[in-house]
Every structure is written in structure tokens, then in C-alpha cells.
PDB file of N, CA and C in Angstrom:
ATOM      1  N   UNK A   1       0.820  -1.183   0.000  1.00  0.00           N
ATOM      2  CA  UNK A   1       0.000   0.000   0.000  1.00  0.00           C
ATOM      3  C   UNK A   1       0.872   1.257   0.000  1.00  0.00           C
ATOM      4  N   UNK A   2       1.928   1.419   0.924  1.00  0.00           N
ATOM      5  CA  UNK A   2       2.550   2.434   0.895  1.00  0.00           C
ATOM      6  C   UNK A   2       3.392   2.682   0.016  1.00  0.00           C
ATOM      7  N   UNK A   3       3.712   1.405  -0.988  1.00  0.00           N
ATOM      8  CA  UNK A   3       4.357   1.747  -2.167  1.00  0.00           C
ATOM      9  C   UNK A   3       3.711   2.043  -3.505  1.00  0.00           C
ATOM     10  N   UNK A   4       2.433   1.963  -3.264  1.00  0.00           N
ATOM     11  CA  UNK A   4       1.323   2.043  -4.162  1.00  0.00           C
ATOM     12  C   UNK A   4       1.486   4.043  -4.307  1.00  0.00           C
ATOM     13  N   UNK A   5       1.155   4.028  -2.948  1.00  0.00           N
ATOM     14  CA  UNK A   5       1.208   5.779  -2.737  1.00  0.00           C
ATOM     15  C   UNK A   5       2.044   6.453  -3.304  1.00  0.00           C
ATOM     16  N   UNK A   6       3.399   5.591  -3.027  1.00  0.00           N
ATOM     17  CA  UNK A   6       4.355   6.900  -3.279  1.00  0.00           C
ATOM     18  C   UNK A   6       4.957   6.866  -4.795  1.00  0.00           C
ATOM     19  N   UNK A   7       4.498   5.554  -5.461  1.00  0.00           N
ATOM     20  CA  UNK A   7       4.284   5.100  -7.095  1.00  0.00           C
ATOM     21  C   UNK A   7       3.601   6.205  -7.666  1.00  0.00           C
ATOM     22  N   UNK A   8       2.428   6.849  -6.976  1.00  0.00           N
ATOM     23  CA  UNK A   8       1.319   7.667  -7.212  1.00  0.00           C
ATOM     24  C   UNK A   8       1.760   9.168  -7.267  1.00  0.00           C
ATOM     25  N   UNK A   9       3.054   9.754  -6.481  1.00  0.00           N
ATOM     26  CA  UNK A   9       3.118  10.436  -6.229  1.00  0.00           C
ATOM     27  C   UNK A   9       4.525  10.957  -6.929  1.00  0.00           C
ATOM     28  N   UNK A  10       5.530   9.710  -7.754  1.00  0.00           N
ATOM     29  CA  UNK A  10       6.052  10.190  -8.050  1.00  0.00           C
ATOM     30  C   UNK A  10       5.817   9.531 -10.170  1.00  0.00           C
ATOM     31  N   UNK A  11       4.825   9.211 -10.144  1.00  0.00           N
ATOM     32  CA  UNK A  11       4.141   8.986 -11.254  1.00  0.00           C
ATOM     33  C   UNK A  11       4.022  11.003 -11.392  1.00  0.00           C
ATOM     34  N   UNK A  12       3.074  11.560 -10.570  1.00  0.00           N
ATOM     35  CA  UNK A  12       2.924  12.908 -10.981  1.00  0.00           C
ATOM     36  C   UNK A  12       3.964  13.689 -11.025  1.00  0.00           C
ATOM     37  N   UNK A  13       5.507  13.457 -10.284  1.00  0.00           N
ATOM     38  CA  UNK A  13       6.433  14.115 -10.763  1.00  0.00           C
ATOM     39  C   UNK A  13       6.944  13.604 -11.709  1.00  0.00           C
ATOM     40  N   UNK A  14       7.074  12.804 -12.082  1.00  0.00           N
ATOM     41  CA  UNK A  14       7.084  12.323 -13.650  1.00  0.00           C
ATOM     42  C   UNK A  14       6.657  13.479 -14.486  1.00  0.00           C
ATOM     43  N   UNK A  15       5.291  12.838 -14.744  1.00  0.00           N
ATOM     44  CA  UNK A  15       4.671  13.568 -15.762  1.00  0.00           C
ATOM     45  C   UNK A  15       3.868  15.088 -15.478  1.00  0.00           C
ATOM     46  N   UNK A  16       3.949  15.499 -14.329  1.00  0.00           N
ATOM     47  CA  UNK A  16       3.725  16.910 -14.321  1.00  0.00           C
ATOM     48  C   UNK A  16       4.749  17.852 -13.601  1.00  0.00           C
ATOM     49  N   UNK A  17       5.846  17.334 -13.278  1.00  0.00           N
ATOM     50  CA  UNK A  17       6.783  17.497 -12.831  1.00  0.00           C
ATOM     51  C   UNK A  17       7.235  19.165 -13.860  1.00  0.00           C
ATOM     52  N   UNK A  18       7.845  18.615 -15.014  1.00  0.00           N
ATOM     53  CA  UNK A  18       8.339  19.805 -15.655  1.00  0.00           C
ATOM     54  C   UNK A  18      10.234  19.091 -16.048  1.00  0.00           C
ATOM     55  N   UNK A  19      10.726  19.560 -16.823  1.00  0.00           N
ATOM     56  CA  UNK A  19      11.627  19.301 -17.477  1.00  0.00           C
ATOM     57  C   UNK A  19      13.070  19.035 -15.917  1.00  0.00           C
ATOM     58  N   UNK A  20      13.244  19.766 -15.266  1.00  0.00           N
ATOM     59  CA  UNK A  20      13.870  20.173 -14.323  1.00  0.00           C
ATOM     60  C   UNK A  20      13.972  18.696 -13.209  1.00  0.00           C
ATOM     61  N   UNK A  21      12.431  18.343 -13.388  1.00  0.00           N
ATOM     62  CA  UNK A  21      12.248  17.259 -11.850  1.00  0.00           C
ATOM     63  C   UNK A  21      12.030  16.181 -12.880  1.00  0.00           C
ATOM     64  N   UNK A  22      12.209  16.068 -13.963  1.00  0.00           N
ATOM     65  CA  UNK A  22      11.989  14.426 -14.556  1.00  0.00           C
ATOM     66  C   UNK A  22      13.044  13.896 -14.424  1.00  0.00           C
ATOM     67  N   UNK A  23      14.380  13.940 -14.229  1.00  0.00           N
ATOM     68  CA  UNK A  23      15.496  12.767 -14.137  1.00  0.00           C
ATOM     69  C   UNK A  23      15.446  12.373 -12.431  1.00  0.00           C
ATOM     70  N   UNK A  24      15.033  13.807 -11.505  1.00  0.00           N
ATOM     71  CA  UNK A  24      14.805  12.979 -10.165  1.00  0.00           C
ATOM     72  C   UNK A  24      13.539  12.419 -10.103  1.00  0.00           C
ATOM     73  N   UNK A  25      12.655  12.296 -10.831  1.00  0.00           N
ATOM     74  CA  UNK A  25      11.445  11.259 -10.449  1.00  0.00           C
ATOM     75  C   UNK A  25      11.830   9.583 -11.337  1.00  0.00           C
ATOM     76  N   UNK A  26      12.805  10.171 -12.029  1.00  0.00           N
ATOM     77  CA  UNK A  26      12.887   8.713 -12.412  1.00  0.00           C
ATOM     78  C   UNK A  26      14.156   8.086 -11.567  1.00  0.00           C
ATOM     79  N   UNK A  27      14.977   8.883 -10.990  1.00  0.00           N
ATOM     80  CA  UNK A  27      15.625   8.076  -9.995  1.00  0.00           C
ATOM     81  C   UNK A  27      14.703   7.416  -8.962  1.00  0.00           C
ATOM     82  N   UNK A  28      13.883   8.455  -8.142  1.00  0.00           N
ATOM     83  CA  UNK A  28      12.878   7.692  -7.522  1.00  0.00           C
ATOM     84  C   UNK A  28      11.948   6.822  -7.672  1.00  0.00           C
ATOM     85  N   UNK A  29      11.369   6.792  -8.732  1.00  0.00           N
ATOM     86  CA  UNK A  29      10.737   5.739  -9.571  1.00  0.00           C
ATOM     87  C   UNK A  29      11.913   4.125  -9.725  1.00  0.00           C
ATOM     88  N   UNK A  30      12.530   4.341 -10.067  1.00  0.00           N
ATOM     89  CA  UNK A  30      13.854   2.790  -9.893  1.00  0.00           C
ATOM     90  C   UNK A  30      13.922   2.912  -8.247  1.00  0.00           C
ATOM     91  N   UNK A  31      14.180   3.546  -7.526  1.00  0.00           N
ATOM     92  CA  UNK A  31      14.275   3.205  -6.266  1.00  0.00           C
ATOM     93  C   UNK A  31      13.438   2.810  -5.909  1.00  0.00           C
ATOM     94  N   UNK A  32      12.207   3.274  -6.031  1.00  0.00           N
ATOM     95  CA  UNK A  32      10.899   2.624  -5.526  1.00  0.00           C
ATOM     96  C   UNK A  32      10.304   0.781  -5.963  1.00  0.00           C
ATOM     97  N   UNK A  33      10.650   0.929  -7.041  1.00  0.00           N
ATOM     98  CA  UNK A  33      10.313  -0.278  -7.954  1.00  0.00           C
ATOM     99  C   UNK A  33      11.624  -1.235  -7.099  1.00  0.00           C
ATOM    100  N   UNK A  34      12.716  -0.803  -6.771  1.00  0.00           N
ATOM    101  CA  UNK A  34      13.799  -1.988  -6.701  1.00  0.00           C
ATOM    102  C   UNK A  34      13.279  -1.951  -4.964  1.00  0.00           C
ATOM    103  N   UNK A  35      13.228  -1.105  -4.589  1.00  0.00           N
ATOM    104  CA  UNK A  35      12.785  -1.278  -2.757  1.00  0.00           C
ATOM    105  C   UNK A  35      11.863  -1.925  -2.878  1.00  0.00           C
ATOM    106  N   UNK A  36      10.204  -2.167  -3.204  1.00  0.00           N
ATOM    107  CA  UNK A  36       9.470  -2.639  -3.440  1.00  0.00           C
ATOM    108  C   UNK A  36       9.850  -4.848  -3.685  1.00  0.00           C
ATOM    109  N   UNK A  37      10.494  -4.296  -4.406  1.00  0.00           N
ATOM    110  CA  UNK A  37      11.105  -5.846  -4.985  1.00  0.00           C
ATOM    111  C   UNK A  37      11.643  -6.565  -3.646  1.00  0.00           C
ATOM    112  N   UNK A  38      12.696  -5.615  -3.367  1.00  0.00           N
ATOM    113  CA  UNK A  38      13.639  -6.659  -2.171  1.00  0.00           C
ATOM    114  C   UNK A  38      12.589  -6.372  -0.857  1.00  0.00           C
ATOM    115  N   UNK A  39      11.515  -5.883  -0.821  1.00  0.00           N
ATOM    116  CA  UNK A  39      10.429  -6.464   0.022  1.00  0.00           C
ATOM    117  C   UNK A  39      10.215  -7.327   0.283  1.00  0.00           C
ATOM    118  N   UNK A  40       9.340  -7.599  -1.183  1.00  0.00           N
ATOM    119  CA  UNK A  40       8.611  -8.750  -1.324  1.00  0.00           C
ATOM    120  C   UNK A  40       9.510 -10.440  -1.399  1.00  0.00           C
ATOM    121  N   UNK A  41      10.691  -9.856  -2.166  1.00  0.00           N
ATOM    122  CA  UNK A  41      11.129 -11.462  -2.721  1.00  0.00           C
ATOM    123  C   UNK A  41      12.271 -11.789  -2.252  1.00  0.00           C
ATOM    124  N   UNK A  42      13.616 -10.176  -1.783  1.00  0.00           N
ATOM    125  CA  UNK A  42      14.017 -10.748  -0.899  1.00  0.00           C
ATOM    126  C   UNK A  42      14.422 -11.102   0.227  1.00  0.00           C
ATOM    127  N   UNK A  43      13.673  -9.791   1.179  1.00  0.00           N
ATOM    128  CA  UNK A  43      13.270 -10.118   2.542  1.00  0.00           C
ATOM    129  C   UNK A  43      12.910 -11.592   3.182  1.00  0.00           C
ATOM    130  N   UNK A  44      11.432 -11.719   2.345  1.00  0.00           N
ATOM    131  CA  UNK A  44      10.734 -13.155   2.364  1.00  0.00           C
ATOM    132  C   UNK A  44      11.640 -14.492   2.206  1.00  0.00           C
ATOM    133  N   UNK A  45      12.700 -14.659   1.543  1.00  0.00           N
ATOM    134  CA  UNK A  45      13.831 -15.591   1.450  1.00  0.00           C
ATOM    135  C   UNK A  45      14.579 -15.368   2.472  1.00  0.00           C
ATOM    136  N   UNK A  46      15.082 -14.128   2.717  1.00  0.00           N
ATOM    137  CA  UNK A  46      15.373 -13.875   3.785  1.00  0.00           C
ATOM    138  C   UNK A  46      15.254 -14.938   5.348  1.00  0.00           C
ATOM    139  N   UNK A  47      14.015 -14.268   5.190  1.00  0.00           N
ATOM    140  CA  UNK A  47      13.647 -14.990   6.597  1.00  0.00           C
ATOM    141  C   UNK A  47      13.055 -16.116   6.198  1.00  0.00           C
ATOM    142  N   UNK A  48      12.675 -16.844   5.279  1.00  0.00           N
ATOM    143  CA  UNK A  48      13.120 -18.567   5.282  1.00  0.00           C
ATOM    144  C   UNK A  48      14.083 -18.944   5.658  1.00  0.00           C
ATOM    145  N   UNK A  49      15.356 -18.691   4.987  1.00  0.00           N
ATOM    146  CA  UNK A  49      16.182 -18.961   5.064  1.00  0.00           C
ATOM    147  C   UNK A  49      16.730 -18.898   6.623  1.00  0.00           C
ATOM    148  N   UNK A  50      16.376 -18.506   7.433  1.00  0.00           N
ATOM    149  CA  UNK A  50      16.053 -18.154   8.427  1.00  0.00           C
ATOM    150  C   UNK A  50      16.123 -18.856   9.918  1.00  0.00           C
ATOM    151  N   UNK A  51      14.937 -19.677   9.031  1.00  0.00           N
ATOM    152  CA  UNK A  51      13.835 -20.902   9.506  1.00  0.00           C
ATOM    153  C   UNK A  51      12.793 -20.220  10.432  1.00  0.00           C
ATOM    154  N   UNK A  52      12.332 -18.905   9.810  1.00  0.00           N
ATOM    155  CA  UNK A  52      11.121 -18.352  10.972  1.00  0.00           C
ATOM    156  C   UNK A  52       9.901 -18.843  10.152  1.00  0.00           C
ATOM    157  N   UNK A  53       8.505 -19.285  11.005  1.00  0.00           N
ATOM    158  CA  UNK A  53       8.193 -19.750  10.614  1.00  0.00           C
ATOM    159  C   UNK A  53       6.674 -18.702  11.412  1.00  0.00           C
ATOM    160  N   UNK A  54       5.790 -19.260  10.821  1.00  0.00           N
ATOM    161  CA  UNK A  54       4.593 -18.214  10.802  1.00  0.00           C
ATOM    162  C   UNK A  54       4.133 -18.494  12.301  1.00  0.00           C
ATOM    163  N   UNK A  55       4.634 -19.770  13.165  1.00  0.00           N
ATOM    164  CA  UNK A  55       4.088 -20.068  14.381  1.00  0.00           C
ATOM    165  C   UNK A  55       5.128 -18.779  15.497  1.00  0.00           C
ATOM    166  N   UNK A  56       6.080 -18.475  14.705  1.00  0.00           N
ATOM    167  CA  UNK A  56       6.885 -17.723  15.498  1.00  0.00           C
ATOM    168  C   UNK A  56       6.668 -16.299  15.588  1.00  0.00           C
ATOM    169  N   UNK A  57       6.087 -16.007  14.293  1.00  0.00           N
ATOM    170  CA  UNK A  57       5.431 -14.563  14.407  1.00  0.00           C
ATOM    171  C   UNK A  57       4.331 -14.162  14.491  1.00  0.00           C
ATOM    172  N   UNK A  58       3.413 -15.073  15.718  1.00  0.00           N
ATOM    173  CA  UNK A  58       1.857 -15.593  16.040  1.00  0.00           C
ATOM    174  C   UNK A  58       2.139 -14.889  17.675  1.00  0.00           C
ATOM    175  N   UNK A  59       1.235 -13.794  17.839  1.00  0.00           N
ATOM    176  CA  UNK A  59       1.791 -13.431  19.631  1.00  0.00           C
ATOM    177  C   UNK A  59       1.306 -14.595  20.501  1.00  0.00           C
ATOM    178  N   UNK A  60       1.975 -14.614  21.749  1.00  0.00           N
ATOM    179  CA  UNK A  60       1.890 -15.499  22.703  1.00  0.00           C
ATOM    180  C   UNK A  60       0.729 -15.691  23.429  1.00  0.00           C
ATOM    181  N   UNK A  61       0.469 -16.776  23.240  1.00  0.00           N
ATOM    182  CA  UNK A  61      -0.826 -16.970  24.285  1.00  0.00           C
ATOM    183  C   UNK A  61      -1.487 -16.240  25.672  1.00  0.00           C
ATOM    184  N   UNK A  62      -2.014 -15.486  26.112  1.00  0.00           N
ATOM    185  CA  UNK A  62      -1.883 -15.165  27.515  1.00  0.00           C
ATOM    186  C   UNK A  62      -2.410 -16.045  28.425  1.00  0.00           C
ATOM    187  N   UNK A  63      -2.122 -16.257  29.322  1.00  0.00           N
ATOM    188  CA  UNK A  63      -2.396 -16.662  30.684  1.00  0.00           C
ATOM    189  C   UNK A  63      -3.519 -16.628  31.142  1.00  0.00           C
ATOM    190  N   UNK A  64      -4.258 -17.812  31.801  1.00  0.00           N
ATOM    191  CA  UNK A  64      -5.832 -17.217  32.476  1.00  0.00           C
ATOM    192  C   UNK A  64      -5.215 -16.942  33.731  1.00  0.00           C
ATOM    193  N   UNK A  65      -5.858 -15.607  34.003  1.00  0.00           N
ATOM    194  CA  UNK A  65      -5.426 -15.346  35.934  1.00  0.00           C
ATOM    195  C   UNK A  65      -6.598 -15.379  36.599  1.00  0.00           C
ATOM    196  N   UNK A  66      -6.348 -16.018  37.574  1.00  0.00           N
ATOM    197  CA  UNK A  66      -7.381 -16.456  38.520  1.00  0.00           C
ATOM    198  C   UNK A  66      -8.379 -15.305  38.930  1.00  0.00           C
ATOM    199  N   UNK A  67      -8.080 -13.938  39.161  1.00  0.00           N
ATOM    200  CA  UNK A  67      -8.545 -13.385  39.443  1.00  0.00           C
ATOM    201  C   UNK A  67      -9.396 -12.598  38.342  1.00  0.00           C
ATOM    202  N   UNK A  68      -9.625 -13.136  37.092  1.00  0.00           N
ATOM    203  CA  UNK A  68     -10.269 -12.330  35.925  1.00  0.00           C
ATOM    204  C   UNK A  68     -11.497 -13.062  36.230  1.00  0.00           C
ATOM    205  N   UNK A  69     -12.461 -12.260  35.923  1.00  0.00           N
ATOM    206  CA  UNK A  69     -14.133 -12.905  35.813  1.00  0.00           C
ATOM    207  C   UNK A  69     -14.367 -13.421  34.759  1.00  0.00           C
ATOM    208  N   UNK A  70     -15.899 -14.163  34.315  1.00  0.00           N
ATOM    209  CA  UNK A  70     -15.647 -14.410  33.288  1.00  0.00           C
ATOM    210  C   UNK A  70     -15.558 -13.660  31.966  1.00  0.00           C
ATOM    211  N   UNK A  71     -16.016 -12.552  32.464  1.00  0.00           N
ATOM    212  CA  UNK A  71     -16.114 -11.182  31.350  1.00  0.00           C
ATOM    213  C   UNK A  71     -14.610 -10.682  30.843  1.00  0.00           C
ATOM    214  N   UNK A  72     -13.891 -11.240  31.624  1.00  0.00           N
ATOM    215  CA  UNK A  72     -12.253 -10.202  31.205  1.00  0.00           C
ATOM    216  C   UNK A  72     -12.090  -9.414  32.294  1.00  0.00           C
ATOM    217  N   UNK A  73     -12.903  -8.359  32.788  1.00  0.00           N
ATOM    218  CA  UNK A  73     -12.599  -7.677  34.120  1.00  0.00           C
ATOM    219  C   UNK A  73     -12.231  -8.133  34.909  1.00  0.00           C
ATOM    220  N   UNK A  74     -11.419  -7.289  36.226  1.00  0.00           N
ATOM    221  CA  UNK A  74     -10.382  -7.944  36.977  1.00  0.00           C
ATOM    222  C   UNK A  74     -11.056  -6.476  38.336  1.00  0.00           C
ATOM    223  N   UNK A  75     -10.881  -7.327  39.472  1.00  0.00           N
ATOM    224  CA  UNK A  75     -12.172  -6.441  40.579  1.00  0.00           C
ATOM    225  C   UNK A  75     -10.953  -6.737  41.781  1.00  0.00           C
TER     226      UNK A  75
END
């Protein structure tokens, strides 16, 4: 999503930019597109490679404490 945005934003310096800001929107435009990439494909290898596994980035169970009702409130 947030690379969607800023695709969006430098799409318009692109093309409404003006002669002056088109070689820096297309630097940003490759930066965006190659950041985007090592997001998705190689972060994600990344942490395979890893061995993290989706049970590991699941938060921890909590605890029943004796003193909670059955509502969740605690008196």
C-alpha cells in the first residue's frame, strides 16, 4: 500500500513534474520499484532462510489469571 502511494506520487512528478524534476522522479521511480522488490522477494527468502516460521510470528498466548471474571474484568 505504501508503495502504491508513493508510485502515485512520483508517477505525478514524472509527468507533471516539468523538465527540471523528470530525471529525479525517475531516480525515484527505480528506487521505488527496486525497494518494493527486495520487500517482497528478498526479505521473504530472507527470513526462510532463516527458519522463521509463521508459528513464530503468532503473539503469545496469555495466561488465564485467577482473578479475571468471566467477562475479562479484573475487581
Amino acid at each position: 500500500m505504501t508503495s502504491m502511494t508513493t508510485l502515485l506520487v512520483v508517477l505525478s512528478l514524472l509527468f507533471f513534474g516539468g523538465e527540471i524534476i523528470n530525471a529525479f522522479a525517475i531516480a525515484l521511480l527505480i528506487g521505488v520499484l527496486i525497494g518494493t522488490y527486495s520487500s517482497i522477494y528478498v526479505a521473504s527468502a530472507a527470513i526462510l532462510a532463516m527458519g522463521v516460521s509463521k508459528a513464530d510470528l503468532m503473539p503469545p498466548q496469555k495466561d488465564e489469571d485467577e482473578n479475571a471474571n468471566p467477562d475479562g474484568s479484573q475487581v
